[in-house]
N, C-alpha and C. Protein backbone atom coordinates (compact mmCIF):
# COMPACT_ATOMS: atom_id res chain seq x y z
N UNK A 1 0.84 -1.17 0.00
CA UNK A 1 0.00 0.00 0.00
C UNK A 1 0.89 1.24 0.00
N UNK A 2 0.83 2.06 -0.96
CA UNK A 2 1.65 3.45 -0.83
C UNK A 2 0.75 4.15 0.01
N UNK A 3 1.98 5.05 0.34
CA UNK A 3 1.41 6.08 1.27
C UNK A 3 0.90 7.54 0.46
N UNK A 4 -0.29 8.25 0.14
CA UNK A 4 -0.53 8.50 -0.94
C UNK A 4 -1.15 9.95 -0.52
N UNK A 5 -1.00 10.69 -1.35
CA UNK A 5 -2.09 12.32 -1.05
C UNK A 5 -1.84 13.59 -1.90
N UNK A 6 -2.77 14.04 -2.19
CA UNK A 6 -3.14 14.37 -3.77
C UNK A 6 -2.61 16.31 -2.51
N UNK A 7 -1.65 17.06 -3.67
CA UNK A 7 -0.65 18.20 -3.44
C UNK A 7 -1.57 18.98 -4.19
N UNK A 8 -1.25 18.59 -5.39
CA UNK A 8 -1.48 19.68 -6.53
C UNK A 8 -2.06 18.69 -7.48
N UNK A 9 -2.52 19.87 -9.25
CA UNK A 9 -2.99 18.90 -10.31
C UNK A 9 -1.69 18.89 -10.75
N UNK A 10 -0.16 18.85 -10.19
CA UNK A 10 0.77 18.24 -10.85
C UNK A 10 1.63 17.62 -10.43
N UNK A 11 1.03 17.56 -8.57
CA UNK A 11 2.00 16.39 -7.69
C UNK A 11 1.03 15.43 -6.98
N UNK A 12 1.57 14.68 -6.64
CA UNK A 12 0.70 13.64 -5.83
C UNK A 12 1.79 13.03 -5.21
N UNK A 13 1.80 12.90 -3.64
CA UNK A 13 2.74 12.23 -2.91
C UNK A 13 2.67 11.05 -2.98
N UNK A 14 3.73 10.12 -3.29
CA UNK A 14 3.69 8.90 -3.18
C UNK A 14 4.92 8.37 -3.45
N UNK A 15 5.00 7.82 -1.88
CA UNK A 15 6.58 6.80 -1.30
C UNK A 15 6.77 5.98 -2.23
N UNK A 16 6.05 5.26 -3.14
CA UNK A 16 6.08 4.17 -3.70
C UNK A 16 6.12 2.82 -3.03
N UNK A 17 5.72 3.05 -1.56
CA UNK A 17 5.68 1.84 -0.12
C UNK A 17 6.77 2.02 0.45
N UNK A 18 7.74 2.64 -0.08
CA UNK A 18 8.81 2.64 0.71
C UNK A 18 8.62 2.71 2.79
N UNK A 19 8.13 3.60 2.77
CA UNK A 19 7.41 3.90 4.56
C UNK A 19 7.23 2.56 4.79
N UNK A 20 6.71 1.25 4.54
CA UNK A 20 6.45 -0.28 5.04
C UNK A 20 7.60 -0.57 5.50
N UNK A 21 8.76 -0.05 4.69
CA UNK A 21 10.40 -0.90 5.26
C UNK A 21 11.25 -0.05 5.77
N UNK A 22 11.59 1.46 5.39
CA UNK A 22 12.59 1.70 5.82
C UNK A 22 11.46 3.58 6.19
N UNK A 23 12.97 3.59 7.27
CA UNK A 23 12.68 5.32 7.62
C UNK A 23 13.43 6.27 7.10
N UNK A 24 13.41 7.65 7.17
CA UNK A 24 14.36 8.32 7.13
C UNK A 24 14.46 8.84 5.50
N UNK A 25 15.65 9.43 5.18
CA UNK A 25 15.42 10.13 3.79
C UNK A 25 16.52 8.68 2.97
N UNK A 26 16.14 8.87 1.44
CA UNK A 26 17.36 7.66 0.74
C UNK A 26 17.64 8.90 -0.76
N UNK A 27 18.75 8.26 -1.00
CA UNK A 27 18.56 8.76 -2.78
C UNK A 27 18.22 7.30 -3.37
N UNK A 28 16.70 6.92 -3.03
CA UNK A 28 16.27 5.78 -3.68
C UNK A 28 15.49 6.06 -4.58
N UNK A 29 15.16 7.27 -5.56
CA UNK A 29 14.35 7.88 -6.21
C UNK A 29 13.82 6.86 -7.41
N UNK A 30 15.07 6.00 -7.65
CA UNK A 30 14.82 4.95 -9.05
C UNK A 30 13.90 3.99 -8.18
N UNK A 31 13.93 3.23 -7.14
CA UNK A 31 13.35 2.13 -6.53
C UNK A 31 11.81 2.68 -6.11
N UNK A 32 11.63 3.76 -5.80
CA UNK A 32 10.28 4.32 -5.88
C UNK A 32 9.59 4.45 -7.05
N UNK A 33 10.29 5.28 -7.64
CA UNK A 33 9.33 5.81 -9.35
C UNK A 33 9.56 3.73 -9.65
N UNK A 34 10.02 3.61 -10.31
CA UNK A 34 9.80 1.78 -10.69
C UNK A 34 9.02 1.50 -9.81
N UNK A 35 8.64 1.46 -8.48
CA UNK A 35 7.61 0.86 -7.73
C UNK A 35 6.15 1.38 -8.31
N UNK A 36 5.70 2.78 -8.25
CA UNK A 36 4.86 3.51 -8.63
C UNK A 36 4.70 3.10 -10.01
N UNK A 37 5.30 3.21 -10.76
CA UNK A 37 4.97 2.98 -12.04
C UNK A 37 4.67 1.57 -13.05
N UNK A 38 5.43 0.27 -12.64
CA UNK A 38 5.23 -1.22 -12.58
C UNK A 38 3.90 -1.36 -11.58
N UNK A 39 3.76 -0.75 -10.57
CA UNK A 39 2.85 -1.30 -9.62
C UNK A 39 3.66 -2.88 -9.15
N UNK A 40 4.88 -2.29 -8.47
CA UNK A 40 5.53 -3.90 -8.00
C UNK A 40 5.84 -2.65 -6.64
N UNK A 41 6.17 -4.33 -5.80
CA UNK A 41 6.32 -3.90 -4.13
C UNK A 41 7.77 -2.93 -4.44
N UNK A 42 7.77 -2.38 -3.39
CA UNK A 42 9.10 -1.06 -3.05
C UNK A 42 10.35 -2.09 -2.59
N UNK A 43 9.96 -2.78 -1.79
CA UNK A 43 11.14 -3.83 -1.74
C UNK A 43 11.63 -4.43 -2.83
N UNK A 44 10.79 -5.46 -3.67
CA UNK A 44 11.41 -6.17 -4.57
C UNK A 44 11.83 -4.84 -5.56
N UNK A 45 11.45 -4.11 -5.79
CA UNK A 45 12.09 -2.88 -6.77
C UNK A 45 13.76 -2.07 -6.17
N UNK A 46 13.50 -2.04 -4.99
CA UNK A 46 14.63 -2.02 -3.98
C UNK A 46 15.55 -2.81 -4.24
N UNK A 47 15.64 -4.08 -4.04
CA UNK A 47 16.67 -5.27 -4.32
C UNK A 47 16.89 -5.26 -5.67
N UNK A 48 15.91 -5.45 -6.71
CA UNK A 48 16.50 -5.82 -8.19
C UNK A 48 17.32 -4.95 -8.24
N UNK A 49 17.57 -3.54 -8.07
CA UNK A 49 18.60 -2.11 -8.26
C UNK A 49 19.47 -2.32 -8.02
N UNK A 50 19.45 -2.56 -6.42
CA UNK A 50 21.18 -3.16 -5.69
C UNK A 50 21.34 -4.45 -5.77
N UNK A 51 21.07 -5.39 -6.62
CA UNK A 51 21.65 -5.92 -7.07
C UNK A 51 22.08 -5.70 -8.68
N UNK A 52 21.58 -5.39 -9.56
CA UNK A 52 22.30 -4.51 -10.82
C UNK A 52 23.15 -3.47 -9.94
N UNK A 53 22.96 -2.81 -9.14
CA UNK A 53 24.06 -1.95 -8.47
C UNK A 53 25.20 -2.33 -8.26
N UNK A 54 25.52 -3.70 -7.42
CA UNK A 54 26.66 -4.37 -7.03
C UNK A 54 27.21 -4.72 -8.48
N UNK A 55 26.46 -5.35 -9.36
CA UNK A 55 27.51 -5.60 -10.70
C UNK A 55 28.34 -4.32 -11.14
N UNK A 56 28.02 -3.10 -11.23
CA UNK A 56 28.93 -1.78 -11.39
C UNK A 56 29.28 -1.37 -10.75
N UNK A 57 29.32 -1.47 -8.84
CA UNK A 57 30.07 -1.06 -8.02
C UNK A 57 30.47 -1.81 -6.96
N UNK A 58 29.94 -2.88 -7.34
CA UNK A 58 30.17 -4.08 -5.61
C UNK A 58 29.62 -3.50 -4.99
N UNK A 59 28.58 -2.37 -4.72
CA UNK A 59 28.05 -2.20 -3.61
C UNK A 59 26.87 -3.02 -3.40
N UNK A 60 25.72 -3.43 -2.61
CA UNK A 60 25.02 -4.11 -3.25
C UNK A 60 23.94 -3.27 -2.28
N UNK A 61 23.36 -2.02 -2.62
CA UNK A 61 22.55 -1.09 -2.40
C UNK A 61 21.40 0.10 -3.61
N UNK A 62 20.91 0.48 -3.27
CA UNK A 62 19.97 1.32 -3.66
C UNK A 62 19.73 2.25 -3.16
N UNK A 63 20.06 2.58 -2.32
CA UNK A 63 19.95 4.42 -1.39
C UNK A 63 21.10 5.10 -1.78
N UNK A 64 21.78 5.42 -2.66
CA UNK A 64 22.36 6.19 -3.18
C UNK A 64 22.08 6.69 -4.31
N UNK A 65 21.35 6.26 -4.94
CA UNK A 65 21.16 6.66 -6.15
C UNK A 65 21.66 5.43 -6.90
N UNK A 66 21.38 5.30 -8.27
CA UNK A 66 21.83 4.32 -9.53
C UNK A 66 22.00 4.92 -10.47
N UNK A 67 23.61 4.52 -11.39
CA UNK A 67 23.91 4.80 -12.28
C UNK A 67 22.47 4.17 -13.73
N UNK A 68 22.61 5.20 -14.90
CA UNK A 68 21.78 4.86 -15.35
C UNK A 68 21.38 3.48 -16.24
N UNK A 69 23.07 3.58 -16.67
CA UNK A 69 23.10 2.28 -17.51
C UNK A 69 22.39 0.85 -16.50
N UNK A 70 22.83 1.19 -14.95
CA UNK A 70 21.93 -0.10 -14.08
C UNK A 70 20.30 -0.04 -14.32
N UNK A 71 19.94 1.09 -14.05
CA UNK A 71 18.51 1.56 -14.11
C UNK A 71 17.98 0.83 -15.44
N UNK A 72 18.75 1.49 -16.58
CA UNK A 72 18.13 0.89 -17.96
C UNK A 72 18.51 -0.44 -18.11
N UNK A 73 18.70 -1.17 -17.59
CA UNK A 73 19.20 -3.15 -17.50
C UNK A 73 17.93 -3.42 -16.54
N UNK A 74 17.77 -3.00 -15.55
CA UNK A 74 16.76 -2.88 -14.92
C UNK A 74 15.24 -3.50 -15.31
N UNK A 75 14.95 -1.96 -16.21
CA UNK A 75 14.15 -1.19 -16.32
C UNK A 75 13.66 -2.49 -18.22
N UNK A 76 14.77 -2.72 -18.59
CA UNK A 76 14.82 -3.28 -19.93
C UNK A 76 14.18 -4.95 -19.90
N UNK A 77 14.62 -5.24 -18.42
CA UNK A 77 14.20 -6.81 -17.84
C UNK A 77 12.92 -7.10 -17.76
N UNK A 78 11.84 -5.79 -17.67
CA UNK A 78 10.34 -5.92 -17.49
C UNK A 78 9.98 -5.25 -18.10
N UNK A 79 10.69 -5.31 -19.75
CA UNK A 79 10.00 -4.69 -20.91
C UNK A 79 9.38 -3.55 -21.13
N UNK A 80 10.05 -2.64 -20.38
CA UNK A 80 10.04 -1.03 -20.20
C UNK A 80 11.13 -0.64 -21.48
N UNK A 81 10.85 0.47 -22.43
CA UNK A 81 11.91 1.06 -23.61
C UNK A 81 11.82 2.71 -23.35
N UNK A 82 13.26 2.84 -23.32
CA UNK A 82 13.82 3.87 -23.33
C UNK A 82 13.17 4.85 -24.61
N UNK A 83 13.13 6.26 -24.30
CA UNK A 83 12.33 7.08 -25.13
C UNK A 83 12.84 8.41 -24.63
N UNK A 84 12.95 9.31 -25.81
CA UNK A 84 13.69 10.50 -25.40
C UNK A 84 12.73 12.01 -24.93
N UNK A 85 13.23 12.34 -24.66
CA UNK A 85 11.62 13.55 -24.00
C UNK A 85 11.42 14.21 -25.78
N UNK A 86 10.30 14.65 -25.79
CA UNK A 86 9.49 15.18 -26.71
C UNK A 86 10.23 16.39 -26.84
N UNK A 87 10.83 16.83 -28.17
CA UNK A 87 11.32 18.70 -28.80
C UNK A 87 10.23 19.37 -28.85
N UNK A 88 10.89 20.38 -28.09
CA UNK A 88 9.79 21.65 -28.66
C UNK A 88 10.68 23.20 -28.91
N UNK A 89 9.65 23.88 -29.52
CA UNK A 89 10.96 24.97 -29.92
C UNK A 89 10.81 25.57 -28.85
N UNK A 90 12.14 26.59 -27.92
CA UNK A 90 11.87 27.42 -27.54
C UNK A 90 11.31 26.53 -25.82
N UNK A 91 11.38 25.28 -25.49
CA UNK A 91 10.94 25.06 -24.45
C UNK A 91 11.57 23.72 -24.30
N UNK A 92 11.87 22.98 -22.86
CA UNK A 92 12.13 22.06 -22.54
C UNK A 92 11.01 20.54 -22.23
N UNK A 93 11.22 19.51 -22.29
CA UNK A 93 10.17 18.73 -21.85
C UNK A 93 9.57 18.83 -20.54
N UNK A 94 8.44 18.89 -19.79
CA UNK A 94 8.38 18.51 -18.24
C UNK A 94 7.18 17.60 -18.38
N UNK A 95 6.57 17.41 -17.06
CA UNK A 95 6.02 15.79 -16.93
C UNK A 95 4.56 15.94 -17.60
N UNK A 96 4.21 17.14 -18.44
CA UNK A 96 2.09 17.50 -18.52
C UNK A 96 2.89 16.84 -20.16
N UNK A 97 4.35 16.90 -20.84
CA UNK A 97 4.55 16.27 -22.31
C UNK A 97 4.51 14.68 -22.28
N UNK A 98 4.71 14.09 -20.91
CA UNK A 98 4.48 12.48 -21.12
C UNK A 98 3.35 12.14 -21.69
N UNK A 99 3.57 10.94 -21.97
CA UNK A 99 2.06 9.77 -22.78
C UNK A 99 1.28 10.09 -21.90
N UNK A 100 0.26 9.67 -22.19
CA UNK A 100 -1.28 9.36 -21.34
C UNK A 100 -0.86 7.48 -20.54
N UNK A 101 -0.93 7.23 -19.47
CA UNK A 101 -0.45 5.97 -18.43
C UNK A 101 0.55 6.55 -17.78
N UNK A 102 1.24 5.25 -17.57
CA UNK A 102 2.42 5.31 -16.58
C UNK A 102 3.95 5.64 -17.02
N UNK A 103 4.92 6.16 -16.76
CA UNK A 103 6.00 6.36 -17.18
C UNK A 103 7.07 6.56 -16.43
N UNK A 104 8.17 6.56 -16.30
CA UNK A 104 9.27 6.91 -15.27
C UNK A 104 10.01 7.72 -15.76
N UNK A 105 10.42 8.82 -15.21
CA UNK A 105 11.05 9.87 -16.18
C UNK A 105 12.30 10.50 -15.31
N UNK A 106 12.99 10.20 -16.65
CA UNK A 106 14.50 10.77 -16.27
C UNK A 106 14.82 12.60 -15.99
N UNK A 107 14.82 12.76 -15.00
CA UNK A 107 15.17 14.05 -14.36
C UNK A 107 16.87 14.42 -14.46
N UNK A 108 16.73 16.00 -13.91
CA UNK A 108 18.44 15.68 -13.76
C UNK A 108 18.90 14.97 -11.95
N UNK A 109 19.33 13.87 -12.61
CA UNK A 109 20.39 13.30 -11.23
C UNK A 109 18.68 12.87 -10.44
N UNK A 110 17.83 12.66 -11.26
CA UNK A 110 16.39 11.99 -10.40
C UNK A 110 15.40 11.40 -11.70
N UNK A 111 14.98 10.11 -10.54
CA UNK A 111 14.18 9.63 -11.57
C UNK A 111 12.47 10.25 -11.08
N UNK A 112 11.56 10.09 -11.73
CA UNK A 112 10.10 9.93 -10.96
C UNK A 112 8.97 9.26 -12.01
N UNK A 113 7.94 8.81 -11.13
CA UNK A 113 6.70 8.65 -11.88
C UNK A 113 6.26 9.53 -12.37
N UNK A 114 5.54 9.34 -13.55
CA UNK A 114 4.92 10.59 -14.14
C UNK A 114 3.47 9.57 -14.62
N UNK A 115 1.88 9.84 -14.09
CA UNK A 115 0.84 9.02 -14.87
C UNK A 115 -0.13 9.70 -15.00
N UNK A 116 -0.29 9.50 -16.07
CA UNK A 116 -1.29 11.19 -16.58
C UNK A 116 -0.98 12.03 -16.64
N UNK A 117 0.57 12.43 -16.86
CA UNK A 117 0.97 13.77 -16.94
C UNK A 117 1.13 14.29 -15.21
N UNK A 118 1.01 13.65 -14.44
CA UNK A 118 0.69 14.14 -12.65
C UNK A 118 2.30 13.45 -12.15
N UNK A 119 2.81 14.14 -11.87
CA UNK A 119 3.89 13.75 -10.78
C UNK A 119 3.89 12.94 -9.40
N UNK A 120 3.76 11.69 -9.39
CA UNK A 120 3.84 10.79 -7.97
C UNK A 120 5.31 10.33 -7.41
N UNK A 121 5.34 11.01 -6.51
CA UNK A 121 6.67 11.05 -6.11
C UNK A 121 6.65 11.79 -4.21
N UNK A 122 8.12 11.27 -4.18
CA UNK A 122 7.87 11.55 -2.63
C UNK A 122 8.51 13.17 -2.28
N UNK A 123 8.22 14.13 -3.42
CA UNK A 123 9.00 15.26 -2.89
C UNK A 123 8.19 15.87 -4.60
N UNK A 124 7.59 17.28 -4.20
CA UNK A 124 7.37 17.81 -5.84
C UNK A 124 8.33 18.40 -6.95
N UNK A 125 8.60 17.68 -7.66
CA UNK A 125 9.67 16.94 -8.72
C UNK A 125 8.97 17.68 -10.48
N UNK A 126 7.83 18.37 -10.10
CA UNK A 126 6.90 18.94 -11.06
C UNK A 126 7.29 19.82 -12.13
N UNK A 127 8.65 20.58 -11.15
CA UNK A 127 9.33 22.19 -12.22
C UNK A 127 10.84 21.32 -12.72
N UNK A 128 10.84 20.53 -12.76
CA UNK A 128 11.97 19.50 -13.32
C UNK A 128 11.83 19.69 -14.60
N UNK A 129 12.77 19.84 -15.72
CA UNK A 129 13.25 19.42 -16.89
C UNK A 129 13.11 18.00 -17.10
N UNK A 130 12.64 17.14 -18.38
CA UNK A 130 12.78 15.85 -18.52
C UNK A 130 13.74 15.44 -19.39
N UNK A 131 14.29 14.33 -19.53
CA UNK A 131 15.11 14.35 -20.93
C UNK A 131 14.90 12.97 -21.15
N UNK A 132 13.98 12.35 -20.62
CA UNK A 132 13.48 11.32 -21.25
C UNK A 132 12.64 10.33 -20.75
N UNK A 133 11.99 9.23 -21.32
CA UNK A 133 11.34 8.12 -19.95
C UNK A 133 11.37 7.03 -20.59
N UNK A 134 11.07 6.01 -19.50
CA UNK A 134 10.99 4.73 -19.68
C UNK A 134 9.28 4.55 -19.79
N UNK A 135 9.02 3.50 -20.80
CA UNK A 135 7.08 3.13 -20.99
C UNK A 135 7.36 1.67 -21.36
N UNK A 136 6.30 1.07 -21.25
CA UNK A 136 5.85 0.13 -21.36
C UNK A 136 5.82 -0.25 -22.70
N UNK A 137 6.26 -1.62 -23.31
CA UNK A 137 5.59 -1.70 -24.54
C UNK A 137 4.71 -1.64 -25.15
């Protein structure tokens, strides 16, 4: 069960379950948005990371953040494809240019959900630049 509550029409809080296991702040931003957006537990999204994590650093964690190439091995295993944010003249992508569903979108140095164009995430992530996302086939 995420922990869930509607901000704005362009944020919506949501741990991605994280609050069930751990306290405190993480740079687990990839293990959330993948939770939120698969609709898979925060744990098992947690572990698959740090473990693709440990293959590029021996660490075998997820609260630091993930390099991306782990994220996209990840992200590529449950038939999620990489996609580049939408051009426009004169303006950058942000999360109201995603598809219509679910998406995970590459921020700078952050990942988040983006579904319906609405930002679910555990911090408002909304005035972010995109430069790209992961969707579903």
């Amino acid at each position: 069960m995420h922990n869930l509550n509607l901000i704005s029409d362009n944020f919506i809080y949501d741990d991605g379950g994280r609050s069930q296991y751990f306290k405190g702040r993480a740079g687990d931003c990839g293990a959330r948005a993948m939770a939120i957006a698969l609709g898979l537990d925060y744990k098992d999204c947690y572990n698959e990371l740090a473990e693709q994590n440990k293959v590029s650093t021996g660490k075998k964690t997820a609260r630091d953040g993930i390099f991306k190439k782990d994220f996209n091995a990840v992200m590529e295993r449950h038939g999620w494809v990489w996609h580049s944010a939408p051009k426009f003249t004169g303006r950058k992508a942000y999360h109201d240019d995603m598809p219509d569903g679910a998406v995970v979108a590459q921020m700078a140095k952050h990942y988040a959900a983006v579904i319906d164009g609405v930002v679910h995430d555990s911090w408002d992530s909304s005035d972010k630049m995109i430069y790209g996302y992961w969707a579903k086939v």
